[in-house]
PDB file of N, CA and C in Angstrom:
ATOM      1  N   UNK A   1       5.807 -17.528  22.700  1.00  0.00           N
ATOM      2  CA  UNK A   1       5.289 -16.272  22.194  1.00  0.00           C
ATOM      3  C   UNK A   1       5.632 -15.147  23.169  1.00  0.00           C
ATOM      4  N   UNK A   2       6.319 -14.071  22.616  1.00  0.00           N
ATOM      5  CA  UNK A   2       6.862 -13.421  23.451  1.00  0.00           C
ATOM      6  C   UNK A   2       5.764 -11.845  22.957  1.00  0.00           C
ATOM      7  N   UNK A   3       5.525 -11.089  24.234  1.00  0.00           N
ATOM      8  CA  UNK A   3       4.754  -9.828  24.437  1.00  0.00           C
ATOM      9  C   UNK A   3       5.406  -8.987  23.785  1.00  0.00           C
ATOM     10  N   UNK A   4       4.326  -7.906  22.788  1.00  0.00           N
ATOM     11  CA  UNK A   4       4.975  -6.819  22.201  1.00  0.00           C
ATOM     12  C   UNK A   4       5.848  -5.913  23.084  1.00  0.00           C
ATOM     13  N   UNK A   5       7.088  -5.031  22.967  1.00  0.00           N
ATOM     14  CA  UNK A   5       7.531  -4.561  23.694  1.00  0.00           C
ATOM     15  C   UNK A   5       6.935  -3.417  23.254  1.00  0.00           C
ATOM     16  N   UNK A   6       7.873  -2.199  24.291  1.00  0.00           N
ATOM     17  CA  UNK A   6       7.641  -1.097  23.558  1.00  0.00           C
ATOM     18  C   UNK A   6       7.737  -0.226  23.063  1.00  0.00           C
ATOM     19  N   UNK A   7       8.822  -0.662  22.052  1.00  0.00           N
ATOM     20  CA  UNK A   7       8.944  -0.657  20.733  1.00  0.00           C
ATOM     21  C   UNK A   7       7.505  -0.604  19.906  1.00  0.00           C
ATOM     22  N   UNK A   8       6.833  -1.154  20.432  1.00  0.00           N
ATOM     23  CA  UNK A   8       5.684  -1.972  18.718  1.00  0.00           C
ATOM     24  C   UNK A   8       4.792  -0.763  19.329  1.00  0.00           C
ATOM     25  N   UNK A   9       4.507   0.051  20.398  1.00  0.00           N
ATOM     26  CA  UNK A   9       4.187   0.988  20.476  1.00  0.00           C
ATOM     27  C   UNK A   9       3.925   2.270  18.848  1.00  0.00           C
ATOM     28  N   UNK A  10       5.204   2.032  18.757  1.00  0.00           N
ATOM     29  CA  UNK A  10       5.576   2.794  17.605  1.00  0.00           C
ATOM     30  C   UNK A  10       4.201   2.995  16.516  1.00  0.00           C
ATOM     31  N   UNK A  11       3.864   1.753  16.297  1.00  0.00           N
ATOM     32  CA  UNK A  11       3.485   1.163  15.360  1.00  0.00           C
ATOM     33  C   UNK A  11       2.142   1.781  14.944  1.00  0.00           C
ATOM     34  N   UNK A  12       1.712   2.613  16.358  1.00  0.00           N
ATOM     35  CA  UNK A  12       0.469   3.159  16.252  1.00  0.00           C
ATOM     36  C   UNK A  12       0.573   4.581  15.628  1.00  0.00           C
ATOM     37  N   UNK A  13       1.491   5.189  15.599  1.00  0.00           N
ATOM     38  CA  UNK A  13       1.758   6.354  14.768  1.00  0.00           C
ATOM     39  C   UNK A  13       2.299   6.253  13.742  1.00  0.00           C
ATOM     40  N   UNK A  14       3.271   5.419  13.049  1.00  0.00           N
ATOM     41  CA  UNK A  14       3.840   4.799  11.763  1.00  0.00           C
ATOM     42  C   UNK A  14       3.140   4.038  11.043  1.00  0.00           C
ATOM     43  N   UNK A  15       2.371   3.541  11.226  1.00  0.00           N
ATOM     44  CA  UNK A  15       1.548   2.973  10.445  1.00  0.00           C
ATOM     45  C   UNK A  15       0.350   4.236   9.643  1.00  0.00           C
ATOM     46  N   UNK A  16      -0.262   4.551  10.241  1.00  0.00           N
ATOM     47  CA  UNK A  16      -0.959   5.843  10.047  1.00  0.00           C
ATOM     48  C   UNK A  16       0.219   6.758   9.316  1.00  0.00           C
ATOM     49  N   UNK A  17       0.934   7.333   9.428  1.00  0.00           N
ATOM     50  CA  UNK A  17       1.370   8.143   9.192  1.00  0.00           C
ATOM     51  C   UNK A  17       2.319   7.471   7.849  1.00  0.00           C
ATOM     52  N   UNK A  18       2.303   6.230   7.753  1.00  0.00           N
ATOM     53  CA  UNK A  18       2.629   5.656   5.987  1.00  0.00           C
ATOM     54  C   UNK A  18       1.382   5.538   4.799  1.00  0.00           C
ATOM     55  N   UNK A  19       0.595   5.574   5.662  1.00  0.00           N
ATOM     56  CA  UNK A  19      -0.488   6.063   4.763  1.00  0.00           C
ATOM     57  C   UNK A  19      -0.711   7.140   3.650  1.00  0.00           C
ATOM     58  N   UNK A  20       0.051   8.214   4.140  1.00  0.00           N
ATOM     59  CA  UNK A  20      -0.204   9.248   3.600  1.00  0.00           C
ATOM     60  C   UNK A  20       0.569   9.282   2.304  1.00  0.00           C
ATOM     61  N   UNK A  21       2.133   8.687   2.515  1.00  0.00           N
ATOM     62  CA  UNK A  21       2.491   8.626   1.097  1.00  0.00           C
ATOM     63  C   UNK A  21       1.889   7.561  -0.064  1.00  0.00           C
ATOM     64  N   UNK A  22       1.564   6.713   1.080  1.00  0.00           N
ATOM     65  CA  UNK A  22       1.074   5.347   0.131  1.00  0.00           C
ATOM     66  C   UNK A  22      -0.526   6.040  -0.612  1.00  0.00           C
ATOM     67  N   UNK A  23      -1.040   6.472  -0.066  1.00  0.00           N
ATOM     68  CA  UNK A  23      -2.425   7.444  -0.907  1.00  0.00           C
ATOM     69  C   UNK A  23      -2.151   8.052  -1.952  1.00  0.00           C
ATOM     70  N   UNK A  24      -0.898   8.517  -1.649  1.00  0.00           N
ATOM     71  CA  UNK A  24      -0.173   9.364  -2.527  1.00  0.00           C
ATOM     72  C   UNK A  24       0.137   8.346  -4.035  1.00  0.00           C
ATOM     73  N   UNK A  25       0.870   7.437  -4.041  1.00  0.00           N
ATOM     74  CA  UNK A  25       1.492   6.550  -4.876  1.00  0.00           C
ATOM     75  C   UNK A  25       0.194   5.743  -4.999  1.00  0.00           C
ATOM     76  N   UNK A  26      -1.042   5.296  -4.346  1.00  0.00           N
ATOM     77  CA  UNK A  26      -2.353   5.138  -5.094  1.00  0.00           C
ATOM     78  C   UNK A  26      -3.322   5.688  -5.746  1.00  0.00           C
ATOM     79  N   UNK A  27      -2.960   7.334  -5.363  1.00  0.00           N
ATOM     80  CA  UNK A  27      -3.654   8.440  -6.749  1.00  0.00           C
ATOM     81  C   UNK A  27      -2.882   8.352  -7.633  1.00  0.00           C
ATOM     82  N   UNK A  28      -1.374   7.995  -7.740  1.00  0.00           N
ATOM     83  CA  UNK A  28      -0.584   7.856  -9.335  1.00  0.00           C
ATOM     84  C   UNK A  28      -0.944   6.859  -9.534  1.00  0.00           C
ATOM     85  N   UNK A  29      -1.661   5.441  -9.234  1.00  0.00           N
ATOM     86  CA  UNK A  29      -1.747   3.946  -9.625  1.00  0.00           C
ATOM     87  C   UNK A  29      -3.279   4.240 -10.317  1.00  0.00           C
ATOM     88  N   UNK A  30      -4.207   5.218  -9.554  1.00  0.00           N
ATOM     89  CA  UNK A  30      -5.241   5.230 -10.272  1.00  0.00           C
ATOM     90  C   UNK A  30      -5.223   6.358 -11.825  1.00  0.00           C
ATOM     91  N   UNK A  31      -4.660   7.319 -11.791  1.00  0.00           N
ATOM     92  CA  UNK A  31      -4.022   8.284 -12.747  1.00  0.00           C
ATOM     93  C   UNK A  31      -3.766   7.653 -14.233  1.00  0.00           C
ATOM     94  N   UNK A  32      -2.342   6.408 -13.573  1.00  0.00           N
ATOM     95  CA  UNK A  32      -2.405   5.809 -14.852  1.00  0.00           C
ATOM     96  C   UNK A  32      -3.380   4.565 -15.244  1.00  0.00           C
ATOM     97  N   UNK A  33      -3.964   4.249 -14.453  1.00  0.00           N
ATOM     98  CA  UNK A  33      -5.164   3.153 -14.773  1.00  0.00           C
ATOM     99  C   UNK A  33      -6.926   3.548 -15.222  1.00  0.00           C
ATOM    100  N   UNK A  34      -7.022   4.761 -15.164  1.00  0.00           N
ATOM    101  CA  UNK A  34      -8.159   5.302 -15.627  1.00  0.00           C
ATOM    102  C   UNK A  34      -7.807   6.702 -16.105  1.00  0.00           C
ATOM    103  N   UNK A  35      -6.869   7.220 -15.995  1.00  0.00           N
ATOM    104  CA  UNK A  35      -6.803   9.334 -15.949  1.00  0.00           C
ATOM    105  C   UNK A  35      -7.262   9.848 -14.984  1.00  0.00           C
ATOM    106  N   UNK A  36      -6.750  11.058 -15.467  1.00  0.00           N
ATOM    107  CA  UNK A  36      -7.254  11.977 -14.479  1.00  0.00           C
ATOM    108  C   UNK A  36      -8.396  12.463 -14.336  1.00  0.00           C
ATOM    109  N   UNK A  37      -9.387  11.889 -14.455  1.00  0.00           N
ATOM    110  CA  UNK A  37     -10.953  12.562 -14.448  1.00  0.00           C
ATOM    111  C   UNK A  37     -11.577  11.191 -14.113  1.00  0.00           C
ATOM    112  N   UNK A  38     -10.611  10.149 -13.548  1.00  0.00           N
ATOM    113  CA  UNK A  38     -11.428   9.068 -12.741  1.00  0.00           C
ATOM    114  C   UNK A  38     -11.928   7.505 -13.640  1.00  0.00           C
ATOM    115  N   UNK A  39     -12.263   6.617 -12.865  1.00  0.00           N
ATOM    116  CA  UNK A  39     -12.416   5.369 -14.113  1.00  0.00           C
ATOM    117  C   UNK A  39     -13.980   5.656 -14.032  1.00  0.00           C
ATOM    118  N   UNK A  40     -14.670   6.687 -13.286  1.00  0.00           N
ATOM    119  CA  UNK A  40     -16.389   6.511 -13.420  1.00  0.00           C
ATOM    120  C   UNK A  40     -16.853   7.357 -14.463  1.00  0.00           C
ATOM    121  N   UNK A  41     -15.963   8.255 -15.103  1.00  0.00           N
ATOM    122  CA  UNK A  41     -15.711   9.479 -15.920  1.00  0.00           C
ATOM    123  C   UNK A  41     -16.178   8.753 -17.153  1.00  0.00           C
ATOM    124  N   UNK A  42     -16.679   9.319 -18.382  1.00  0.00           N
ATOM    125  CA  UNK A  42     -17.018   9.439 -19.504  1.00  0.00           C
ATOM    126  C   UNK A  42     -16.027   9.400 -20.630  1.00  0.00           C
ATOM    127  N   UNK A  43     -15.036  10.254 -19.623  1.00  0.00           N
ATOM    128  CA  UNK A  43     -13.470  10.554 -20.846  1.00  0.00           C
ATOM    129  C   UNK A  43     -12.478   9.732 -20.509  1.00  0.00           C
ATOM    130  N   UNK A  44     -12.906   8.187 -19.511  1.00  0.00           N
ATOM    131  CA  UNK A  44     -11.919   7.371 -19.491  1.00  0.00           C
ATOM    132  C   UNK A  44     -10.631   7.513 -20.525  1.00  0.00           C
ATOM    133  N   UNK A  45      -9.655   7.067 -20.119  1.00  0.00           N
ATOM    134  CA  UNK A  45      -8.876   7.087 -21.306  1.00  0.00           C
ATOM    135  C   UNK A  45      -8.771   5.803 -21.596  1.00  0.00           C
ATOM    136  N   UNK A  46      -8.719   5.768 -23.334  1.00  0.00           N
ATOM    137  CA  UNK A  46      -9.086   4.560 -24.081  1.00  0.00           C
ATOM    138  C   UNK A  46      -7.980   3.269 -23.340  1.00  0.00           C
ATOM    139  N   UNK A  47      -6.670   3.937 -23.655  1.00  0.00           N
ATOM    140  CA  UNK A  47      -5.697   2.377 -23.449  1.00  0.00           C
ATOM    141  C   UNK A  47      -4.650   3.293 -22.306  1.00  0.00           C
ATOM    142  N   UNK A  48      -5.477   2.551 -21.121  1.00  0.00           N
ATOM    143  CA  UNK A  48      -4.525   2.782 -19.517  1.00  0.00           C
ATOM    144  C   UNK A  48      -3.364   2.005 -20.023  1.00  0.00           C
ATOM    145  N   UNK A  49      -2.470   2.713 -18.701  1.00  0.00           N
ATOM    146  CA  UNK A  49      -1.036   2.084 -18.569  1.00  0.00           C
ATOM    147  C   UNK A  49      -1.124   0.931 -17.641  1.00  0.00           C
ATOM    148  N   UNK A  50      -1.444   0.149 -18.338  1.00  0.00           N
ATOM    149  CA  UNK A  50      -1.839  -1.028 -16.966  1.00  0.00           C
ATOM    150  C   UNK A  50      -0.442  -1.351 -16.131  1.00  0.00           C
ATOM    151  N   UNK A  51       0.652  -1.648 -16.934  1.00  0.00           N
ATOM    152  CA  UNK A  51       2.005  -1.843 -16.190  1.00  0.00           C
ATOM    153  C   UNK A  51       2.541  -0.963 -15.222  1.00  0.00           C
ATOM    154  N   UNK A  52       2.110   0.343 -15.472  1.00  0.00           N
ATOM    155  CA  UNK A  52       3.038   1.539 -14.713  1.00  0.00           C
ATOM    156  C   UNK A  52       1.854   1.419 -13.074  1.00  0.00           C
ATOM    157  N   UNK A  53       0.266   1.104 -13.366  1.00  0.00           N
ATOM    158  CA  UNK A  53      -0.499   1.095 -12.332  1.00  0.00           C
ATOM    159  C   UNK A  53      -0.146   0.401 -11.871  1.00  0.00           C
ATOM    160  N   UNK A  54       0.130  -1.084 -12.037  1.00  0.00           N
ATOM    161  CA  UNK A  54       0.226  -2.111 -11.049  1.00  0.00           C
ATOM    162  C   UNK A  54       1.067  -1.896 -10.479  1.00  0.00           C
ATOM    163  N   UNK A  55       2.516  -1.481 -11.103  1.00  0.00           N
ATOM    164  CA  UNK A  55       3.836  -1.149 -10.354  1.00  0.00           C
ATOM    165  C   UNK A  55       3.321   0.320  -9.045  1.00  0.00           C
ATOM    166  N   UNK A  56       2.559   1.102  -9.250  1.00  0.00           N
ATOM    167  CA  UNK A  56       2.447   2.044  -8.420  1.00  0.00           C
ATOM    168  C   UNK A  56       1.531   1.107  -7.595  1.00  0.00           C
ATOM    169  N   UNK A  57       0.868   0.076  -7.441  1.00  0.00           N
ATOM    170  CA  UNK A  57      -0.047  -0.661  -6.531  1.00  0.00           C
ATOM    171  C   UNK A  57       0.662  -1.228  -5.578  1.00  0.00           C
ATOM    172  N   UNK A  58       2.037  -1.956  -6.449  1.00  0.00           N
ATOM    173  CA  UNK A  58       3.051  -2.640  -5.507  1.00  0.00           C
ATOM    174  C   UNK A  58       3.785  -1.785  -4.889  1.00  0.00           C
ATOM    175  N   UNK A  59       4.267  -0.394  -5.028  1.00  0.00           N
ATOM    176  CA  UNK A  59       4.206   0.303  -4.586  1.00  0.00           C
ATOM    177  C   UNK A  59       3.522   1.102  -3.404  1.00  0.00           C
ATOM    178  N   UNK A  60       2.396   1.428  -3.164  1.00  0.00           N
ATOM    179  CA  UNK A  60       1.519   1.467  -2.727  1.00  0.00           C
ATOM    180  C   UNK A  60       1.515   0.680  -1.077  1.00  0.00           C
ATOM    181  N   UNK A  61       1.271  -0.779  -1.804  1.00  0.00           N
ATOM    182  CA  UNK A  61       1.591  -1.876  -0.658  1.00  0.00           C
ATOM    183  C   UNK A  61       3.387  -1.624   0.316  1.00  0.00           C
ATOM    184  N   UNK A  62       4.090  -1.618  -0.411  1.00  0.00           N
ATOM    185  CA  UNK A  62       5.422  -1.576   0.608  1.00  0.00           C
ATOM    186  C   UNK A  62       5.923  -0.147   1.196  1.00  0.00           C
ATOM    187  N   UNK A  63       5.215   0.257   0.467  1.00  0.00           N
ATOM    188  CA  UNK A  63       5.440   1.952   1.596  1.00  0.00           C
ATOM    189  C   UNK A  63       4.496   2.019   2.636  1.00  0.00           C
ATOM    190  N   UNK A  64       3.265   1.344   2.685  1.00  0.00           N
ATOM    191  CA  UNK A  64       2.365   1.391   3.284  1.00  0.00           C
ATOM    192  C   UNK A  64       2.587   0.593   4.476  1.00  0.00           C
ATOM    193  N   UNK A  65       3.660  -0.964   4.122  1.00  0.00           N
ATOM    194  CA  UNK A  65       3.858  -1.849   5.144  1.00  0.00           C
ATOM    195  C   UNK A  65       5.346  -1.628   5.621  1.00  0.00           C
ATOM    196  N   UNK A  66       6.208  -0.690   5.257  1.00  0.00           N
ATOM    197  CA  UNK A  66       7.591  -0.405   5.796  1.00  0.00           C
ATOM    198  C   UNK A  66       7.467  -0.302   7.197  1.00  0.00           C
ATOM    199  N   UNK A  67       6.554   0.399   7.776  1.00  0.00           N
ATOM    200  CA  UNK A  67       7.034   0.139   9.246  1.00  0.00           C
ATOM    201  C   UNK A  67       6.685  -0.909  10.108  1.00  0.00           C
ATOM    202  N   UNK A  68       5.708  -1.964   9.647  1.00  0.00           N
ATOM    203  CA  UNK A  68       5.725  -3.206   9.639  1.00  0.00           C
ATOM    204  C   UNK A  68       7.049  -3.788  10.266  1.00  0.00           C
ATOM    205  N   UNK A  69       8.013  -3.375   9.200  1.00  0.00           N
ATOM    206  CA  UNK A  69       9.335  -4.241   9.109  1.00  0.00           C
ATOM    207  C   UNK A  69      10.416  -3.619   9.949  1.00  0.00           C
ATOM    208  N   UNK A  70      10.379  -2.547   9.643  1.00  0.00           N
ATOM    209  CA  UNK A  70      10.930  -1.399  10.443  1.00  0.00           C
ATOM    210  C   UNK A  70      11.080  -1.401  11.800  1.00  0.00           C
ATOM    211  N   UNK A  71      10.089  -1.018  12.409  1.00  0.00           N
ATOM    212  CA  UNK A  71      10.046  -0.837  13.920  1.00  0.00           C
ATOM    213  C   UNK A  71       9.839  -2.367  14.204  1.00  0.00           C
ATOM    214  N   UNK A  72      10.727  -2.624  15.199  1.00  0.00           N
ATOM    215  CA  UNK A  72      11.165  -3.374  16.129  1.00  0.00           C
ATOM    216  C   UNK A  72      10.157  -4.250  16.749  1.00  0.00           C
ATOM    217  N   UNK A  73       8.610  -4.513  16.643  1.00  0.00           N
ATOM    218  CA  UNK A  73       8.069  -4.830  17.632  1.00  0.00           C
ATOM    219  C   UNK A  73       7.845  -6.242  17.790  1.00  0.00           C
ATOM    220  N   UNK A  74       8.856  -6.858  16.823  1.00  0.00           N
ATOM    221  CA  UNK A  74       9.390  -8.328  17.507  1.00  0.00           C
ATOM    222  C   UNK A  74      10.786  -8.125  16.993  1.00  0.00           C
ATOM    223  N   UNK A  75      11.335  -9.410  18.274  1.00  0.00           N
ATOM    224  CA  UNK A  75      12.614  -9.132  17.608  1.00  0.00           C
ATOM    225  C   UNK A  75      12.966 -10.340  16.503  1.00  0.00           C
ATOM    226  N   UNK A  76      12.058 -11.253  16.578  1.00  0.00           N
ATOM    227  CA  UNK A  76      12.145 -12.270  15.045  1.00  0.00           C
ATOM    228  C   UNK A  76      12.146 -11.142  13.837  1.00  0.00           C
ATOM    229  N   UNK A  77      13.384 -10.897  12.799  1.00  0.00           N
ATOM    230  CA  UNK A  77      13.179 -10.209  11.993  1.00  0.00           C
ATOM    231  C   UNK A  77      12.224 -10.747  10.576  1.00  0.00           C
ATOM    232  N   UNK A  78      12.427 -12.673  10.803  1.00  0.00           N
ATOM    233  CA  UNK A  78      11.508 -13.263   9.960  1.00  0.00           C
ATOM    234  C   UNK A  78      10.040 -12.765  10.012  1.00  0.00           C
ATOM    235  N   UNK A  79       9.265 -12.509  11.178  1.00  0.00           N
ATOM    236  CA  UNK A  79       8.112 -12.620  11.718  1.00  0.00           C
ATOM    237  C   UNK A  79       8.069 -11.399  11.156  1.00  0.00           C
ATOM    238  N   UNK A  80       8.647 -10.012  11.899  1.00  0.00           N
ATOM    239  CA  UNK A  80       8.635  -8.977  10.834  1.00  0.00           C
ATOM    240  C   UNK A  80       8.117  -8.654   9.154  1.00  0.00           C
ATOM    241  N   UNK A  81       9.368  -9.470   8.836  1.00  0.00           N
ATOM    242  CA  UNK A  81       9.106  -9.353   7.078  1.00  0.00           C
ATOM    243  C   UNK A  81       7.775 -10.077   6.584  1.00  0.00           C
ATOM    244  N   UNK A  82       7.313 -11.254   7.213  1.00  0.00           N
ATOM    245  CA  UNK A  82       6.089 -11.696   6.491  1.00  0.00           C
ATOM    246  C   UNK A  82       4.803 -11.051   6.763  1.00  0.00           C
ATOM    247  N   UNK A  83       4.940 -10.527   8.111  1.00  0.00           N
ATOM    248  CA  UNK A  83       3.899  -9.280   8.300  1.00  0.00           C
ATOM    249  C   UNK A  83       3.545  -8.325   7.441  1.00  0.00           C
ATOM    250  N   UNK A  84       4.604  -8.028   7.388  1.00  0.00           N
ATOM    251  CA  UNK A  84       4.853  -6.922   6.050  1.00  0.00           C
ATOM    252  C   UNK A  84       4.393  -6.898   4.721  1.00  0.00           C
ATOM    253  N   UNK A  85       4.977  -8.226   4.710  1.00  0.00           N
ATOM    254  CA  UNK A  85       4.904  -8.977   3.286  1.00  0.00           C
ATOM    255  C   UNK A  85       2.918  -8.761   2.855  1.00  0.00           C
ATOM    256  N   UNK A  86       2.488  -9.707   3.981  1.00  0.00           N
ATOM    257  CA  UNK A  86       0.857  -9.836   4.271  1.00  0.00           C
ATOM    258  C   UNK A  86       0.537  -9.145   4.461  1.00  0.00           C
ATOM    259  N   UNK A  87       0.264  -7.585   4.990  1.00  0.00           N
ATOM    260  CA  UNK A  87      -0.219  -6.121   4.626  1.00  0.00           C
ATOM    261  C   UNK A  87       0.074  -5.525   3.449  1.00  0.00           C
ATOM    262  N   UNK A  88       1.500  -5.842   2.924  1.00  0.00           N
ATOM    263  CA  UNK A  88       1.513  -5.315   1.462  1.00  0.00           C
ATOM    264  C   UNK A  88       0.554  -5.644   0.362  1.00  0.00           C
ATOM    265  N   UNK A  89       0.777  -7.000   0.583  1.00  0.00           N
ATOM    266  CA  UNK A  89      -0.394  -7.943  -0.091  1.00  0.00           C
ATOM    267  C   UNK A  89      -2.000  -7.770  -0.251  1.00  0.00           C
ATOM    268  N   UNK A  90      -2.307  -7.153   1.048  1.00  0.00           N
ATOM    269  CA  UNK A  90      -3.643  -6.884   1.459  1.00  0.00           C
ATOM    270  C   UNK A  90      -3.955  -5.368   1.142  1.00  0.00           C
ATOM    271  N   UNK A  91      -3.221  -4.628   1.110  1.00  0.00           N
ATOM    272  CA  UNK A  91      -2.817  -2.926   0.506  1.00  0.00           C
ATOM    273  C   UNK A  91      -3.199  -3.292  -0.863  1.00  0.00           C
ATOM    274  N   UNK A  92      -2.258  -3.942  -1.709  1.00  0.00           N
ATOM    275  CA  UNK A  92      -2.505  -3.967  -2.964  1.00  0.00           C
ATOM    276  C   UNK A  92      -3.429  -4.406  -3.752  1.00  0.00           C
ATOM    277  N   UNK A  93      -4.242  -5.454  -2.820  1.00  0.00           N
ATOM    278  CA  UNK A  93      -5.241  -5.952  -2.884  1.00  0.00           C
ATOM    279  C   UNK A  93      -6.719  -4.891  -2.496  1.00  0.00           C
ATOM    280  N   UNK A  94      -6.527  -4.364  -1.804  1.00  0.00           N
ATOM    281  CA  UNK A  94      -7.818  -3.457  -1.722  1.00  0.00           C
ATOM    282  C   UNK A  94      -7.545  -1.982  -2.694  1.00  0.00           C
ATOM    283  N   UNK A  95      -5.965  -2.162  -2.423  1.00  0.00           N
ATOM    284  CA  UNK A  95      -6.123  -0.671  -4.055  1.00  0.00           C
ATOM    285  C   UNK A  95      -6.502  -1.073  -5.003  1.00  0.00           C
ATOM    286  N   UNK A  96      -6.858  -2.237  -5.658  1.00  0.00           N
ATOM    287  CA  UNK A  96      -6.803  -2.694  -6.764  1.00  0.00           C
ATOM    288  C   UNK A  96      -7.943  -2.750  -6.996  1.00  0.00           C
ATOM    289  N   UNK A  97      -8.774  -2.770  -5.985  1.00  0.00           N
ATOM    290  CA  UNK A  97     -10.586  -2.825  -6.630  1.00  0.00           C
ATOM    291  C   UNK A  97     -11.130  -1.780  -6.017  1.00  0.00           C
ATOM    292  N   UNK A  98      -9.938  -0.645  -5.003  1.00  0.00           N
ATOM    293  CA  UNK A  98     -10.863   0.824  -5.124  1.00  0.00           C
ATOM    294  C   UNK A  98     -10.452   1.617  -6.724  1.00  0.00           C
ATOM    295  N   UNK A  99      -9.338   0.865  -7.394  1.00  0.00           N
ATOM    296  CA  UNK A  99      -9.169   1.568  -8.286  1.00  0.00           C
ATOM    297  C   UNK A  99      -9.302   1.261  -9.842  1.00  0.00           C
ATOM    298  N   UNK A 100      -9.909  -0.121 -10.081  1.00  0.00           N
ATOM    299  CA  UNK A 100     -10.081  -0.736 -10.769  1.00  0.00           C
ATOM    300  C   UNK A 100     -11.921  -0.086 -11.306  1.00  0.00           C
ATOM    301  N   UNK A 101     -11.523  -0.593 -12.694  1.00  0.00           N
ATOM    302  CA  UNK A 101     -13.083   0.181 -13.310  1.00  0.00           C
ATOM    303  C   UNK A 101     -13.724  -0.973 -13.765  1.00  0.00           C
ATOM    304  N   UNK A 102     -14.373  -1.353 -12.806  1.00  0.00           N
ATOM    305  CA  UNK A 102     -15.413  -2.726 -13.371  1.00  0.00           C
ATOM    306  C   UNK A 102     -16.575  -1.981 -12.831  1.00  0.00           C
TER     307      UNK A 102
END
């Protein structure tokens, strides 16, 4: 097991700072999964785009985990990608029940 270099430094401003688009592409995931006036709203809309949300969820997840993969802070590029992979996963997974109307 080899010590983050520093490189993975990075990681503390890129990560944060992928957030912002990924918020972005999870207000369009909630948009088309409830409208625009929210899934707690009254004027739900009758029949969401469930396909176009999920795709903006998966979405969501890999913009959110790009610098994951990106910056350097191992040099296993395998170790990288499943990191990635497993924050995307976990992104899409918590957008999905801040944006889900149960």
């Amino acid at each position: 097991m080899g010590v983050m270099n520093k490189t993975g430094l990075h990681l503390l401003w890129a990560l944060p700072l992928a957030l912002v688009p990924a918020g972005f592409a999870l207000g369009l995931a909630s948009v088309q999964w409830c409208g625009a006036n929210g899934c707690s709203s009254l004027a739900r809309i009758a029949d969401p785009n469930l396909t176009a949300a999920i795709l903006w969820l998966i979405a969501t997840g890999f913009i959110a985990a790009m610098p994951l993969f990106a910056v350097r802070w191992s040099p296993q590029r395998e170790l990288r990608f499943v990191a990635a992979l497993t924050y995307a996963a976990a992104v899409c997974l918590v957008g999905m029940v801040l944006i889900a109307p149960w």
